[in-house]
C-alpha atoms as a PDB file:
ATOM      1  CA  UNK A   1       1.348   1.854  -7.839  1.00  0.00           C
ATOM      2  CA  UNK A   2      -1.684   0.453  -6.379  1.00  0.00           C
ATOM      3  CA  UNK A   3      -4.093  -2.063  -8.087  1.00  0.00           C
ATOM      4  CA  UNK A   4      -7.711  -1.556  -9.346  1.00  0.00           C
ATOM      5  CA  UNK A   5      -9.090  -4.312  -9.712  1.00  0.00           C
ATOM      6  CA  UNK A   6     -13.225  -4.438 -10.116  1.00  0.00           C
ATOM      7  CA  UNK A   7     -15.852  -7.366  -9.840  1.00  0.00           C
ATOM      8  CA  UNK A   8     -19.538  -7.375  -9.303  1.00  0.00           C
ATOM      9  CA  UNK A   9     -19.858  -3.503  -8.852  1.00  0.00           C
ATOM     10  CA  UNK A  10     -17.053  -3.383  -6.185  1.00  0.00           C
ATOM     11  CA  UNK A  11     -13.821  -2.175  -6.725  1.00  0.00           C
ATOM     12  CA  UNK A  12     -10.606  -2.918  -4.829  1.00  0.00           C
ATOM     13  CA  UNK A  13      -7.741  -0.778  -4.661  1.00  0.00           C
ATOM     14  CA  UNK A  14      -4.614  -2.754  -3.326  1.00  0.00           C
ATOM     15  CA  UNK A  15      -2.031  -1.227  -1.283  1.00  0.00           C
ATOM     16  CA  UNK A  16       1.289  -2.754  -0.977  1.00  0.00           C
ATOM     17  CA  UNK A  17       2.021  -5.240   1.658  1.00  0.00           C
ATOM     18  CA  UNK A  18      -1.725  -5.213   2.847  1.00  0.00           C
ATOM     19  CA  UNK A  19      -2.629  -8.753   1.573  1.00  0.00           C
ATOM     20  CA  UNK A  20      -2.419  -6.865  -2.440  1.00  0.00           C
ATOM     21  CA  UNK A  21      -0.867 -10.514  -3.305  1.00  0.00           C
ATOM     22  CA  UNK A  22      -3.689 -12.732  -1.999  1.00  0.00           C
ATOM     23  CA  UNK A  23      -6.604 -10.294  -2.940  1.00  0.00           C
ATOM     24  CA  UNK A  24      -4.898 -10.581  -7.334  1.00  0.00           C
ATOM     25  CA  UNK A  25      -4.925 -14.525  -7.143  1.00  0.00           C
ATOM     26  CA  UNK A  26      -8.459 -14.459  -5.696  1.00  0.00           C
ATOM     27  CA  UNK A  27      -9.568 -12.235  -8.489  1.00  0.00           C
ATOM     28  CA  UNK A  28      -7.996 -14.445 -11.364  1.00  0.00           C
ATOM     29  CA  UNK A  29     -10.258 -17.016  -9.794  1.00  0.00           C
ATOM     30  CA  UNK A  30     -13.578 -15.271  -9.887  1.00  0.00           C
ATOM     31  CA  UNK A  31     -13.433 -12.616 -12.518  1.00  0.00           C
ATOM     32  CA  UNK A  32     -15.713 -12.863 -15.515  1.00  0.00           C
ATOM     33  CA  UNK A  33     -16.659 -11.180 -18.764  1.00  0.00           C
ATOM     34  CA  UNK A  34     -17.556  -8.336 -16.849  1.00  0.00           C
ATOM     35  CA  UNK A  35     -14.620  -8.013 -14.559  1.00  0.00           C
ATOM     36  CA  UNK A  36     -11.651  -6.099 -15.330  1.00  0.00           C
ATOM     37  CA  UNK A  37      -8.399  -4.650 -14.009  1.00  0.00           C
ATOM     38  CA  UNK A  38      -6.779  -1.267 -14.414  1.00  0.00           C
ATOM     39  CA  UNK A  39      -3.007  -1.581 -15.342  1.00  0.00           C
ATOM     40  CA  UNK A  40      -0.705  -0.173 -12.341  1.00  0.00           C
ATOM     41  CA  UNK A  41       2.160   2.356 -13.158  1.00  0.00           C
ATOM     42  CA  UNK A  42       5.402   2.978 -11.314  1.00  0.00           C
ATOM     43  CA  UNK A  43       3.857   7.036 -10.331  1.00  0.00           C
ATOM     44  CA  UNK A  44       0.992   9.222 -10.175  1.00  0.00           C
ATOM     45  CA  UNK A  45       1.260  10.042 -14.327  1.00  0.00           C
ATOM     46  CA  UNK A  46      -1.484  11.636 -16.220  1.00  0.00           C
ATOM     47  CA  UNK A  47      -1.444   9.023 -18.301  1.00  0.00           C
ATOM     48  CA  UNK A  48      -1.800   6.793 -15.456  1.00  0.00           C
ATOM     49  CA  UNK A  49      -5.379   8.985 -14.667  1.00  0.00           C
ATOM     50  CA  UNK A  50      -6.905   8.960 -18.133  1.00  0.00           C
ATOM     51  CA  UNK A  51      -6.486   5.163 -17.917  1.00  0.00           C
ATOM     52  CA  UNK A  52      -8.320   5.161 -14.522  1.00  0.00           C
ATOM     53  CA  UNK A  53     -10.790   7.339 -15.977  1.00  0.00           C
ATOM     54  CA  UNK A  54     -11.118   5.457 -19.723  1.00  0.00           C
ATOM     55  CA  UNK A  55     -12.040   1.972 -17.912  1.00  0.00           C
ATOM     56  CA  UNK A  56     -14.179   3.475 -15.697  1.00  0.00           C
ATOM     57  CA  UNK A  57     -16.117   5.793 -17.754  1.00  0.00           C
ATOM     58  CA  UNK A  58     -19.511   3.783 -18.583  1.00  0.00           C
ATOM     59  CA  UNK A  59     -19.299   2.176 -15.113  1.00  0.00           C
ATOM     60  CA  UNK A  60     -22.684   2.352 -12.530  1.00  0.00           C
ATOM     61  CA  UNK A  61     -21.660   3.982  -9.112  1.00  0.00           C
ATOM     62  CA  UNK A  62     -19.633   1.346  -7.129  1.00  0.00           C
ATOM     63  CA  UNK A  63     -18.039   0.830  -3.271  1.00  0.00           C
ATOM     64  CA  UNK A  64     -14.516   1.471  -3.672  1.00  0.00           C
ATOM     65  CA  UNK A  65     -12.699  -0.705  -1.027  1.00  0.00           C
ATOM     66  CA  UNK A  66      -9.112  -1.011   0.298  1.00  0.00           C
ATOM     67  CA  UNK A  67      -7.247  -2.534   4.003  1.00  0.00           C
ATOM     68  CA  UNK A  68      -5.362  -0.587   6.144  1.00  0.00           C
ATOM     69  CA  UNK A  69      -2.449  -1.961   8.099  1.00  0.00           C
ATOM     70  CA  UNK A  70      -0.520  -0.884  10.992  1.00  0.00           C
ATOM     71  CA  UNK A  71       1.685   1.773   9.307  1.00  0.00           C
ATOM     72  CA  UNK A  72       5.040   1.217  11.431  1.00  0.00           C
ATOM     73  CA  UNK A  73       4.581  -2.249  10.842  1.00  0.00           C
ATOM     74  CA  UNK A  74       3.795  -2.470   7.373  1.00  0.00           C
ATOM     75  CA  UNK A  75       6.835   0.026   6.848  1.00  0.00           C
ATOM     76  CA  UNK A  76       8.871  -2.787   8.581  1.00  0.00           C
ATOM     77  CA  UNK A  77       7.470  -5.081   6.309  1.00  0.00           C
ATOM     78  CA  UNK A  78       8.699  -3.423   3.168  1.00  0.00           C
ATOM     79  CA  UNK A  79      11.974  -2.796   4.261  1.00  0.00           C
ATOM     80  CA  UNK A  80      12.450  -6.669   4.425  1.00  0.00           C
ATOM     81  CA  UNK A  81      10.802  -7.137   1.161  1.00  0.00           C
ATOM     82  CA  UNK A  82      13.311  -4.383  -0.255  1.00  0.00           C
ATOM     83  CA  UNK A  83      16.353  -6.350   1.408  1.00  0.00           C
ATOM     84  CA  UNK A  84      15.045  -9.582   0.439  1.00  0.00           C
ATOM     85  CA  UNK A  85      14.737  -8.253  -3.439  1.00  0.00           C
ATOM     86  CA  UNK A  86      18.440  -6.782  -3.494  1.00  0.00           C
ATOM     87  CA  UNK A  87      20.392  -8.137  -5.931  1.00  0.00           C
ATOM     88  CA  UNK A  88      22.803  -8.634  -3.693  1.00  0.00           C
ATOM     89  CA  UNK A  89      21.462 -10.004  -0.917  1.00  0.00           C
ATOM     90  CA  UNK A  90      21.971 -13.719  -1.697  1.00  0.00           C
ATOM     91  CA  UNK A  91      25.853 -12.824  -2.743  1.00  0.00           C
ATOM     92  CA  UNK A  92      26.508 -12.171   0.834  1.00  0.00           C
ATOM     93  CA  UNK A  93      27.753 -14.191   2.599  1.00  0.00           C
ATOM     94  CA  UNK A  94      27.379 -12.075   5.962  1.00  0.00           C
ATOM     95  CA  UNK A  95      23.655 -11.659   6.074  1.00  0.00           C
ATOM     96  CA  UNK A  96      23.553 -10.338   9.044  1.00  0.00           C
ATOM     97  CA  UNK A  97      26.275  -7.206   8.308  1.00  0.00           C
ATOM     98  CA  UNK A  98      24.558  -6.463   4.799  1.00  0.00           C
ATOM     99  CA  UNK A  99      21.157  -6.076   6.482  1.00  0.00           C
ATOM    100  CA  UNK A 100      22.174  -3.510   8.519  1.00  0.00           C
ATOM    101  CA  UNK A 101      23.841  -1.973   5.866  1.00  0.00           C
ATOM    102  CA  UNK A 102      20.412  -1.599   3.791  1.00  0.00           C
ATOM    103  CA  UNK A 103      18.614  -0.993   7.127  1.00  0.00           C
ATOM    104  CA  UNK A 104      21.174   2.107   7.378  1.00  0.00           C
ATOM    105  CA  UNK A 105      21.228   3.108   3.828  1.00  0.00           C
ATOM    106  CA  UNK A 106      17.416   3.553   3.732  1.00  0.00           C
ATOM    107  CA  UNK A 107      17.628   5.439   7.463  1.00  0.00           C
ATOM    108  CA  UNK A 108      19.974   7.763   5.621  1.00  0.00           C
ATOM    109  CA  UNK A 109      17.860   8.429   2.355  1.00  0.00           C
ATOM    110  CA  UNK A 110      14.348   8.779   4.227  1.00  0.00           C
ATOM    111  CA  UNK A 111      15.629  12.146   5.786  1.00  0.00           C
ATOM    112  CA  UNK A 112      15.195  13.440   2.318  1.00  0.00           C
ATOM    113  CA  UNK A 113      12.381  11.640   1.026  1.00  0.00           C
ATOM    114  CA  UNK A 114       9.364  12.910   0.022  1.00  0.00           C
ATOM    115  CA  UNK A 115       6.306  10.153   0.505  1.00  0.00           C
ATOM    116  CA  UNK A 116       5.005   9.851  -3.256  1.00  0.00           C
ATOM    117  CA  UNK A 117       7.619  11.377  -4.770  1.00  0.00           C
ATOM    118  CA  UNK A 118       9.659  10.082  -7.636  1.00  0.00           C
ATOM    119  CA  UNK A 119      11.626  12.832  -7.993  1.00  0.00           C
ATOM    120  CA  UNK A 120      13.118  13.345  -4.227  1.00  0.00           C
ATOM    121  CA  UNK A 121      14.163   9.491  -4.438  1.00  0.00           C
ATOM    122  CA  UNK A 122      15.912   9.731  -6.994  1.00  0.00           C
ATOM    123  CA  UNK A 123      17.639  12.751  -5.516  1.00  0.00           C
ATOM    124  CA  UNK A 124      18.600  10.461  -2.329  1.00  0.00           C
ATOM    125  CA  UNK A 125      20.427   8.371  -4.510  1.00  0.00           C
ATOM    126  CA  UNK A 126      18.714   5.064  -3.187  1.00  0.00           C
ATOM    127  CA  UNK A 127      17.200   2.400  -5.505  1.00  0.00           C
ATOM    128  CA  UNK A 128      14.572   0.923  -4.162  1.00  0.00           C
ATOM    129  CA  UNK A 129      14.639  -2.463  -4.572  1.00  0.00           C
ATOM    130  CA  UNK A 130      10.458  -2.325  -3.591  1.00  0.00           C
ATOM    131  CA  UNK A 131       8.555   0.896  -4.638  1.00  0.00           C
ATOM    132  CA  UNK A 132       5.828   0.271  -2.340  1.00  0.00           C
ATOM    133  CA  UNK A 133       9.188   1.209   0.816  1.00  0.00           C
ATOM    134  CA  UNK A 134       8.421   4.703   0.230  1.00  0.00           C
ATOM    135  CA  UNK A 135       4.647   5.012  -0.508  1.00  0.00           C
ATOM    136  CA  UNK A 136       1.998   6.704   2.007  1.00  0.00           C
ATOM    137  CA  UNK A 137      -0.985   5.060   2.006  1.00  0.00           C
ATOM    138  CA  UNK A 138      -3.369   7.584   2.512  1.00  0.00           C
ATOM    139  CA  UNK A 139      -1.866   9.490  -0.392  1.00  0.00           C
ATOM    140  CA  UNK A 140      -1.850   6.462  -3.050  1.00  0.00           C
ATOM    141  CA  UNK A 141      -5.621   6.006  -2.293  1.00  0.00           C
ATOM    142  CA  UNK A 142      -6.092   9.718  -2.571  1.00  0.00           C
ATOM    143  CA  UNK A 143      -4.639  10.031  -5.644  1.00  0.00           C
ATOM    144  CA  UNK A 144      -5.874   7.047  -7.251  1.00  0.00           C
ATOM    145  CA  UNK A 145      -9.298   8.124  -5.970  1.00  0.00           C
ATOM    146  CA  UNK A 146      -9.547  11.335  -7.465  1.00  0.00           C
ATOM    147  CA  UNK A 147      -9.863  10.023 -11.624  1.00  0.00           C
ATOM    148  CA  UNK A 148     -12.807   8.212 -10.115  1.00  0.00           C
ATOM    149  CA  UNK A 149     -14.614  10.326  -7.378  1.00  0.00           C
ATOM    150  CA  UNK A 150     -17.373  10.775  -9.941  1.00  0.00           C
ATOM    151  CA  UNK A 151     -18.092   6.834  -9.884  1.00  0.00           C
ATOM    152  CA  UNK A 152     -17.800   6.435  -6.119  1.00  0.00           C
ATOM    153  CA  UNK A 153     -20.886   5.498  -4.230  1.00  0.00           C
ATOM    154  CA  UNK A 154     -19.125   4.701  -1.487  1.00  0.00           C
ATOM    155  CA  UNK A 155     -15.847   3.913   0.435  1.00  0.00           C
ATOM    156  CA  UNK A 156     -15.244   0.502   2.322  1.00  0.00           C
ATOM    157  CA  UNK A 157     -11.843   1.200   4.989  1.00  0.00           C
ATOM    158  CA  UNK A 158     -11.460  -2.287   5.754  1.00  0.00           C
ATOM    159  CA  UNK A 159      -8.791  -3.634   8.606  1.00  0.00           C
ATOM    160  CA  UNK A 160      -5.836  -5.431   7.119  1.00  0.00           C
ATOM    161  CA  UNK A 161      -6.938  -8.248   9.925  1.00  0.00           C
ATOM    162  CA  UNK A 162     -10.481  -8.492   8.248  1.00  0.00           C
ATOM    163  CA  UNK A 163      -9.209  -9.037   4.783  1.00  0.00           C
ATOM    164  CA  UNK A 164     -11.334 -12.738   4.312  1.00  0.00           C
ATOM    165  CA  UNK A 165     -13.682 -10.863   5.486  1.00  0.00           C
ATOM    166  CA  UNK A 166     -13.952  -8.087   3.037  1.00  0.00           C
ATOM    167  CA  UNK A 167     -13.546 -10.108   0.161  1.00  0.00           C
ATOM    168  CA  UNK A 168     -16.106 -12.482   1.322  1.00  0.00           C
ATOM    169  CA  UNK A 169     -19.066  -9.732   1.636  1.00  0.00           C
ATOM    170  CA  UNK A 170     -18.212  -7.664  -1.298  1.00  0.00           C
ATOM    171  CA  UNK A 171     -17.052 -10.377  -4.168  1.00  0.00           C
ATOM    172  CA  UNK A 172     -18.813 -13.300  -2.462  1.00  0.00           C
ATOM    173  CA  UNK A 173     -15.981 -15.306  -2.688  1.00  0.00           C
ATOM    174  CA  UNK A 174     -13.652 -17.287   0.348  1.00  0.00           C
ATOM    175  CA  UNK A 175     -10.032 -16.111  -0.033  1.00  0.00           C
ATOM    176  CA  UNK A 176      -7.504 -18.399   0.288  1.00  0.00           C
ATOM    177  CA  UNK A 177      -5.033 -16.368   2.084  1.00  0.00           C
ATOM    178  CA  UNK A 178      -1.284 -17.491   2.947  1.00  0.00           C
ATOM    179  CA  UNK A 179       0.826 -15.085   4.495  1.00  0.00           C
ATOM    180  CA  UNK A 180       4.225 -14.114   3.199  1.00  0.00           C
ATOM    181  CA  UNK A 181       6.087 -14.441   5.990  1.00  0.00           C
ATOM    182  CA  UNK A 182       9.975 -13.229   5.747  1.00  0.00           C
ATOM    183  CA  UNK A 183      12.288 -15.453   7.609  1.00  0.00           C
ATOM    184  CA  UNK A 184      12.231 -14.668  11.790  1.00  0.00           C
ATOM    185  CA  UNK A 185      16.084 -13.713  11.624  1.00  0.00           C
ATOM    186  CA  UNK A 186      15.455 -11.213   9.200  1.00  0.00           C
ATOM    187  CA  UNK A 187      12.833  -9.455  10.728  1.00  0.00           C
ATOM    188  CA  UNK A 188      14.116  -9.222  14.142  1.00  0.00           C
ATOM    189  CA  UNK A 189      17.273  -7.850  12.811  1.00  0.00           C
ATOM    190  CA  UNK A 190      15.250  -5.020  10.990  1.00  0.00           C
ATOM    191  CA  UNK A 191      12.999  -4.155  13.621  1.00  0.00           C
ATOM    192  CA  UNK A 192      15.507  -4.323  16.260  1.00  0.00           C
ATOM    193  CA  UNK A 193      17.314  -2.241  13.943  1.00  0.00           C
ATOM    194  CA  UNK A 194      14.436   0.613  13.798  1.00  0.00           C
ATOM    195  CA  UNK A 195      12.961   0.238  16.993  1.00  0.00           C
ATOM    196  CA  UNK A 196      16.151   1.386  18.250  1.00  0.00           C
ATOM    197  CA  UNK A 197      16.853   4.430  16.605  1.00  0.00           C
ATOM    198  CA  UNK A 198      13.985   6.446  18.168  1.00  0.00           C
ATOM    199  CA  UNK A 199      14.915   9.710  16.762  1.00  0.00           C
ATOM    200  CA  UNK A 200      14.469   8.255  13.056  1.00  0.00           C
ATOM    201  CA  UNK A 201      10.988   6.423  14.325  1.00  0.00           C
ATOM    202  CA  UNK A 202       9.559   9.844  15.870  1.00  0.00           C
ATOM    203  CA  UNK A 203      10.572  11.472  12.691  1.00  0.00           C
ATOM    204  CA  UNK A 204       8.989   8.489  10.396  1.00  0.00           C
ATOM    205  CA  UNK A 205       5.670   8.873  12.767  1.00  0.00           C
ATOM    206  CA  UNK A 206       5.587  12.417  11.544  1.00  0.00           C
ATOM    207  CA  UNK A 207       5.930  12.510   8.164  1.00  0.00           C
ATOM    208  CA  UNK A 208       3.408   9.665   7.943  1.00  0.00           C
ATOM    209  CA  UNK A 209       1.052  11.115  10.337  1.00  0.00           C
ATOM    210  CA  UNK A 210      -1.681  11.031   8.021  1.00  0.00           C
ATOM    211  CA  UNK A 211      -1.693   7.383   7.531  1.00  0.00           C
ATOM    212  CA  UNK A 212      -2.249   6.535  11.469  1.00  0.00           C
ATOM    213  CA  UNK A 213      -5.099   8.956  11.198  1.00  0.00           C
ATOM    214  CA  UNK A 214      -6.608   6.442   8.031  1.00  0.00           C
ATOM    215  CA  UNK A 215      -5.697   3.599  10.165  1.00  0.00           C
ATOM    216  CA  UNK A 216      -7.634   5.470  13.342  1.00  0.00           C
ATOM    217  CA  UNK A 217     -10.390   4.691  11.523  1.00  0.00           C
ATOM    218  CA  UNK A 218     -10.582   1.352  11.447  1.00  0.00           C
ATOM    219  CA  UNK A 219      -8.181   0.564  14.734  1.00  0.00           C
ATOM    220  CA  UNK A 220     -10.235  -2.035  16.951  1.00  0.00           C
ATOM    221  CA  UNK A 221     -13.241  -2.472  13.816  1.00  0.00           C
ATOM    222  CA  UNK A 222     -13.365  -4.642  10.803  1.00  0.00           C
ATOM    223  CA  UNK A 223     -14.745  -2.257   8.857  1.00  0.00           C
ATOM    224  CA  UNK A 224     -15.336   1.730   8.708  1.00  0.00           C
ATOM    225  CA  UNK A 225     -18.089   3.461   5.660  1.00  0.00           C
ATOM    226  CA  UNK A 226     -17.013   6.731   4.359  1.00  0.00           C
ATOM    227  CA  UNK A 227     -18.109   9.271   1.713  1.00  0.00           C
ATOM    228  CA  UNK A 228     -16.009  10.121  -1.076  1.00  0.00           C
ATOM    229  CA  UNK A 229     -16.182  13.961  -0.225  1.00  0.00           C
ATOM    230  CA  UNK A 230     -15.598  13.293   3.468  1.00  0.00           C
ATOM    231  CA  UNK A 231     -12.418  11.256   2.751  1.00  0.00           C
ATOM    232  CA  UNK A 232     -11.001  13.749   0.287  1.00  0.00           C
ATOM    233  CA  UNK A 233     -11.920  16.582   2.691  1.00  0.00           C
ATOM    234  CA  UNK A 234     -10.405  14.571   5.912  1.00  0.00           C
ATOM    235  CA  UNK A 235      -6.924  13.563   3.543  1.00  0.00           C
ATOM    236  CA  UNK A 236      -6.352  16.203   1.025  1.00  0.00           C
ATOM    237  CA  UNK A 237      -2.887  17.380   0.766  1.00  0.00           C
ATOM    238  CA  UNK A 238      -0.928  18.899  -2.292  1.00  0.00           C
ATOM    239  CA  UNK A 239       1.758  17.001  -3.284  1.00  0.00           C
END
């Protein structure tokens, strides 16, 4: 699930592999008395809600921000991160063979999978080594958002290339970002591996049309300004 974390009347929601990482360790190093974070659950609970909506209850209106990056290749991204986490993976002694294997595996069980939903994994059969693998952006922050429309002044869409940037302006602090770069063999083998198959990437592109429409938005800017109501209306969808 994402993380809230909130500082100096801002509050950032992470979204996995969008710099989440970078953005925690930065706010262990600035928060104060008056800084606090909102534990993270594995779904969209009501439990999950009333703890959004407990911490947040006696707060001022604040600027909810979040980054955006390029959904194909953040999806790429957490397929390595979900290969590099198998428990297997270090067993093997053909790396190569047992990537492809996962990279086939999680072709297989995304037919069936619907984004944000516990349930229809499970029903694949896949264990997901990373939750974030089968998470759609736009829905996370929409559902997140929701316990805490009431409190929103306003929304920050920041690019995922931007991210000093952001954190800079709104918690007046210099990040010290390192990337977590996955080895070069691994990632060429998974994106040679998907780039390939362009039946399964059309049908990816689909069901996660909603998230290059969010990304749209801040394609080519650092930074786009939206209204709570707008973004609801604009990314609404019943799960």
């Amino acid at each position: 699930m994402p993380k809230l974390l909130y500082h100096d009347g801002y509050m950032y929601l992470g979204n996995a592999k969008s710099g989440t990482t970078s953005v925690e360790k930065q706010f262990k190093n600035i928060k104060d008395k008056d800084s606090f974070e909102i534990p993270n659950q594995d779904d969209f609970s009501k439990e999950y809600f009333a703890s959004i909506e407990s911490h947040c209850s006696d707060l001022k209106p604040f600027t909810l921000f979040f980054h955006i990056r390029e959904p194909w290749d953040r999806f790429l991204s957490a397929v390595a991160t979900d290969i590099r986490r198998h428990p297997m993976y270090n067993k093997e002694k053909n790396k190569h063979k047992f990537i492809l294997k996962r990279c086939k595996e999680i072709k297989e069980a995304y037919k069936d999978i619907k984004n944000n939903d516990p349930d229809s994994i499970e029903l694949s059969g896949i264990k997901p080594n990373f939750p974030g693998l089968f998470e759609s952006v736009y829905k996370s922050i929409l559902l997140t958002m929701i316990p805490l429309s009431k409190r929103i002044k306003k929304i920050e869409i920041w690019n995922h290339a931007h991210l000093n940037e952001s954190i800079e302006k709104n918690w007046r602090s210099k990040l010290l970002y390192r990337e977590n770069k996955t080895k070069e063999n691994i990632k060429d083998i998974i994106t040679k591996c998907f780039e390939s198959d362009l039946a399964f990437k059309w049908a990816w592109h689909e069901k996660n049309r909603k998230d290059y429409e969010l990304y749209e938005l801040i394609y080519n800017r650092p930074v786009y300004a939206i209204d709570c109501k707008e973004y609801i209306k604009r990314f609404y969808e019943k799960l």
